[in-house]
Protein backbone atom coordinates (compact mmCIF):
# COMPACT_ATOMS: atom_id res chain seq x y z
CA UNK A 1 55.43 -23.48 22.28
CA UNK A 2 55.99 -19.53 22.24
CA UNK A 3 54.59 -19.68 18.67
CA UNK A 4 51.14 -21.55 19.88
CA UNK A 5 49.38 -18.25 20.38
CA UNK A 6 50.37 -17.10 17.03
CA UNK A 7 48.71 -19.95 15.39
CA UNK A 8 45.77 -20.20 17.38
CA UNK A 9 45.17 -16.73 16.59
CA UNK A 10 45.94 -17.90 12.83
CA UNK A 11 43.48 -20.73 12.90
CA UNK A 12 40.61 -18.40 14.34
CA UNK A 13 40.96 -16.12 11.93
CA UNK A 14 40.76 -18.53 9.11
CA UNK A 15 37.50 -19.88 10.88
CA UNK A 16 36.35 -16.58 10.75
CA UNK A 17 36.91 -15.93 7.43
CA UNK A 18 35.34 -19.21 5.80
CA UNK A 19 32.24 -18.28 8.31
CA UNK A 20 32.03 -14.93 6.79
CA UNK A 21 32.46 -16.14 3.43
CA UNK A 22 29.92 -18.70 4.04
CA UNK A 23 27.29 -16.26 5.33
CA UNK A 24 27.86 -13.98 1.91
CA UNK A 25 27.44 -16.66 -0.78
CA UNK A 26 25.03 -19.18 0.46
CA UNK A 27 22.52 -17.02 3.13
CA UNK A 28 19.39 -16.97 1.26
CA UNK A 29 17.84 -13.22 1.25
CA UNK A 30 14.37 -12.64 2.69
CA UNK A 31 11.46 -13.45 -0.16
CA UNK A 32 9.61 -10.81 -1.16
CA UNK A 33 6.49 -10.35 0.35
CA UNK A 34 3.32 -11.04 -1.94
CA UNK A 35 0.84 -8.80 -2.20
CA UNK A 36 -2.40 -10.73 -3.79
CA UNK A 37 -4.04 -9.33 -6.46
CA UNK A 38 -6.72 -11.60 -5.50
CA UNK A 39 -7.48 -9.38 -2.60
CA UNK A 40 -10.94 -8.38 -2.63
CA UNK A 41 -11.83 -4.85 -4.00
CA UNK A 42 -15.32 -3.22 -4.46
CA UNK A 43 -16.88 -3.67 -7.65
CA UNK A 44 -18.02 -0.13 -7.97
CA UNK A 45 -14.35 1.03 -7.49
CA UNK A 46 -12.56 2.60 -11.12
CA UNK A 47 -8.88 2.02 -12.97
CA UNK A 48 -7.00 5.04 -12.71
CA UNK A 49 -4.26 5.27 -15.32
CA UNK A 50 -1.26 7.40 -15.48
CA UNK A 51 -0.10 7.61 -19.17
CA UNK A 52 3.22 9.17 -18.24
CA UNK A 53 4.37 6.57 -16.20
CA UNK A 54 2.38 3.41 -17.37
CA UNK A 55 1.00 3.06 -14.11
CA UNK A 56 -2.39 2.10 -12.82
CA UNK A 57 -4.63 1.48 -9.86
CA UNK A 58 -8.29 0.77 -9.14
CA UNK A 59 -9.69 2.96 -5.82
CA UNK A 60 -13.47 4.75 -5.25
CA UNK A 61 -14.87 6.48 -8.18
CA UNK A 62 -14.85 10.03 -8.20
CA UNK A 63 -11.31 11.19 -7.12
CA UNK A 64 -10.43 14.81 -7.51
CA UNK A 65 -7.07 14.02 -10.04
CA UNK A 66 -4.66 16.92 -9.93
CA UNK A 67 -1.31 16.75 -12.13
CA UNK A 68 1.93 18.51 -10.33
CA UNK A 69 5.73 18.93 -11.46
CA UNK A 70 5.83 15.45 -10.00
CA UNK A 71 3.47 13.76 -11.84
CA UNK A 72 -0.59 12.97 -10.94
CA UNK A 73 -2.57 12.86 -7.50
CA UNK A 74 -5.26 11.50 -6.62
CA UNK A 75 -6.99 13.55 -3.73
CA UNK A 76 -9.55 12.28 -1.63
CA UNK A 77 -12.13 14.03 0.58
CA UNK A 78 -11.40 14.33 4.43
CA UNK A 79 -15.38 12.83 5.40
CA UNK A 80 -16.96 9.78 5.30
CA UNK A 81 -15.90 6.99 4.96
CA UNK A 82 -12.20 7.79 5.63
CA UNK A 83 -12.44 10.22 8.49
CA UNK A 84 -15.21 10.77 11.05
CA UNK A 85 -13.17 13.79 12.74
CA UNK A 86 -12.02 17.25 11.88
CA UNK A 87 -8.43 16.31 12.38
CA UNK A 88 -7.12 14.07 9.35
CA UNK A 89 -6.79 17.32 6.83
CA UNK A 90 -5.66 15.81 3.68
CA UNK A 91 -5.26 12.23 1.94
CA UNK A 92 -3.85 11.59 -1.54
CA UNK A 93 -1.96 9.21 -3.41
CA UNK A 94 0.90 9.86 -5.57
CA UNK A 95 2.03 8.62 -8.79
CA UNK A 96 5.44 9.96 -9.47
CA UNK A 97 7.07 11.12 -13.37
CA UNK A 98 9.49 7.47 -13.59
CA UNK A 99 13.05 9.10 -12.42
CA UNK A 100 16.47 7.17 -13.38
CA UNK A 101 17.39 6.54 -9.42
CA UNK A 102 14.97 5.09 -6.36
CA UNK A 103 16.05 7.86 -4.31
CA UNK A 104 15.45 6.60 -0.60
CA UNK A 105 12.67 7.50 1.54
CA UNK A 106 13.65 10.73 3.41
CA UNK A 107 9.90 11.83 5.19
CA UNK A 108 11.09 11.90 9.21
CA UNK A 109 11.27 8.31 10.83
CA UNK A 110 11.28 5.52 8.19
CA UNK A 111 10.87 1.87 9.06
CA UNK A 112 13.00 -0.71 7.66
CA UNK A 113 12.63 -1.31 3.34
CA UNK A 114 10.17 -4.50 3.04
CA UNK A 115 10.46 -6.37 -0.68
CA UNK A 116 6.96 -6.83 -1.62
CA UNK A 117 5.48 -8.67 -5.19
CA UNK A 118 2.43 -7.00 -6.34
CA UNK A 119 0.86 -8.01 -9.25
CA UNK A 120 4.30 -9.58 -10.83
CA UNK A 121 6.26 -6.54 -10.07
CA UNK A 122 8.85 -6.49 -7.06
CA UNK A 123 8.61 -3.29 -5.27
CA UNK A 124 10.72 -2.24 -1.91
CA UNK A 125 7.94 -0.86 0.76
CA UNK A 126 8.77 1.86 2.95
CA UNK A 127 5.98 3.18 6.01
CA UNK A 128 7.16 6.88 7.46
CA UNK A 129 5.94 9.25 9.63
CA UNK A 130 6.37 12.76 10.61
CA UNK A 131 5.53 15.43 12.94
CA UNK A 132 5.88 18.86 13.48
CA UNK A 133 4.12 22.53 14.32
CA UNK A 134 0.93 20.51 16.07
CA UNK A 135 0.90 18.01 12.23
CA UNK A 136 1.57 14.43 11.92
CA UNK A 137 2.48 12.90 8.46
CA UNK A 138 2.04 9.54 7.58
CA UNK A 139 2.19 7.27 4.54
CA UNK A 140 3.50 4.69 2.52
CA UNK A 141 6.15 4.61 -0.37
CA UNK A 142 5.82 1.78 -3.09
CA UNK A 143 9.17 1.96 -5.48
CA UNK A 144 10.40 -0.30 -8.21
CA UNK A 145 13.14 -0.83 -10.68
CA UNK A 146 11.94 -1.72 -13.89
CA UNK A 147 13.50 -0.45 -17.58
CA UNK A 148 16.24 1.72 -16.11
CA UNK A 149 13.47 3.64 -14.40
CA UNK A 150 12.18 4.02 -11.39
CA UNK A 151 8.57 3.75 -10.67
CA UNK A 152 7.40 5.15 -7.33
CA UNK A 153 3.89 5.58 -6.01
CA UNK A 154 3.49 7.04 -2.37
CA UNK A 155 0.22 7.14 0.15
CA UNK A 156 0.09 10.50 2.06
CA UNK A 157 -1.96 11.37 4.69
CA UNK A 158 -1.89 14.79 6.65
CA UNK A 159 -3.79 15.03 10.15
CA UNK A 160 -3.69 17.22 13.27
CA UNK A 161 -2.08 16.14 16.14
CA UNK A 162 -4.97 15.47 18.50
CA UNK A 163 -8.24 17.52 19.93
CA UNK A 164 -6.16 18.77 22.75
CA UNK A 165 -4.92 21.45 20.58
CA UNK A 166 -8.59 22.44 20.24
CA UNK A 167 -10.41 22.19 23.61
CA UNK A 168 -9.73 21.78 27.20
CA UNK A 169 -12.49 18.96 27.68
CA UNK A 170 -10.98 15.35 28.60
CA UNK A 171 -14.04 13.55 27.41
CA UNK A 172 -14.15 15.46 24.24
CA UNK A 173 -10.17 15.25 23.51
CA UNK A 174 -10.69 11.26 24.62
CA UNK A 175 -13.69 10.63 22.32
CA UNK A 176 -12.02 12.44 19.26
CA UNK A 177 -8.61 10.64 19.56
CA UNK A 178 -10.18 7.31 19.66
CA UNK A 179 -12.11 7.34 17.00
CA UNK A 180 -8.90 8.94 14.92
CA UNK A 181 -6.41 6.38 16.29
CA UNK A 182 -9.56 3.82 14.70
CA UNK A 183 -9.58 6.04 11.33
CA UNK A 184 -6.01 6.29 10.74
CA UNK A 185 -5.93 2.23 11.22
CA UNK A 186 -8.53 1.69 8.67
CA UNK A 187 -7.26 4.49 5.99
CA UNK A 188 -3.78 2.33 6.00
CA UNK A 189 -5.53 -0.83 6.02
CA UNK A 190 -7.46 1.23 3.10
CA UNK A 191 -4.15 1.98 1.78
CA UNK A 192 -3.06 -1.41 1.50
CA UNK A 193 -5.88 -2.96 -0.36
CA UNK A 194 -5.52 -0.43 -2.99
CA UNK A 195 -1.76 -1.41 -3.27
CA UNK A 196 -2.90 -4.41 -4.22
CA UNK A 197 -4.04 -3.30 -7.66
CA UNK A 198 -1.05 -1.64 -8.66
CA UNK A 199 -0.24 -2.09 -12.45
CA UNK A 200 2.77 -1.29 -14.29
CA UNK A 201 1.54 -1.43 -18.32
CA UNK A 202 -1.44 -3.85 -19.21
């Protein structure tokens, strides 16, 4: 009897074990998320290729495209139709030189890596935002491992943080706020429909 303890402990431990080991090897991970490349686009919008990295993506004609150490960006203008205020300041997208590691998302708060499928490719999703010195950063990071390289291509956007820092007039600081809380919902909803014609080669 003095040794029951013992081997109870024994037994649970054992359970434990064979639970653990059960969780490893036959828990199914999450599947990827699949982006359609069905998903309606404009006709009038244009294929933007990036010959460095083998990357392309269709989005409105007439882009400003500016090359960095990084690799090529595509920069929009800050009117109609993506912003209707004077407080979203920049948007561009990204296409980054392919690098040997995915290094990790590192732009202030990151939410939690999503797998997504687009167009045959599996890439790992990460939304972010930042703030600081009256500016909020947002975007969008789309990475994937493919031929020892890693492919990344990230959605920026730079804004303002809200008409109070301009005026003193509720209805005015109320008016302008809405209708960017409405723009930055549609320029990620934007966002996402271009994702959807990511390429990687033909």
């Amino acid at each position: 009897m003095k040794n029951s303890p013992k081997i109870i402990i024994g037994i649970i431990s054992v359970l434990m074990v064979v639970l653990l080991a059960y969780v490893f090897f036959f828990q199914k991970a999450p599947a990827p998320q699949i982006i359609k490349s069905t998903q309606s686009v404009p006709k009038d919008w244009t294929s933007y290729n990036d010959f460095s990295s083998g990357l392309s993506l269709k989005a409105p004609a007439g882009l400003i495209l500016t090359s960095t150490s990084d690799g090529l960006s595509l920069v929009f203008a800050t009117t109609a139709p993506y912003a209707h205020t004077h407080l979203l300041r920049e948007i561009r997208i990204d296409i980054n030189i392919p690098l040997l590691d995915c290094m990790p998302t590192q732009n202030g708060s990151v939410s939690r890596p999503t797998a997504v499928n687009i167009n045959g490719l599996s890439y790992t999703r990460n939304m972010w935002n930042d703030a600081g010195a009256g500016n909020i950063y947002e975007g969008i990071d789309y990475a994937a491992y493919q031929n020892r390289l890693c492919y990344r291509i990230s959605f920026f956007s730079h804004s303002t943080n809200g008409e109070s820092l301009y005026t003193n007039n509720q209805s005015q600081i109320k008016k302008v706020d809405a209708q960017q809380a409405k723009d930055m919902d549609d320029l990620f909803s934007f966002f996402n429909q271009v994702a959807s014609t990511i390429r990687l080669g033909k």
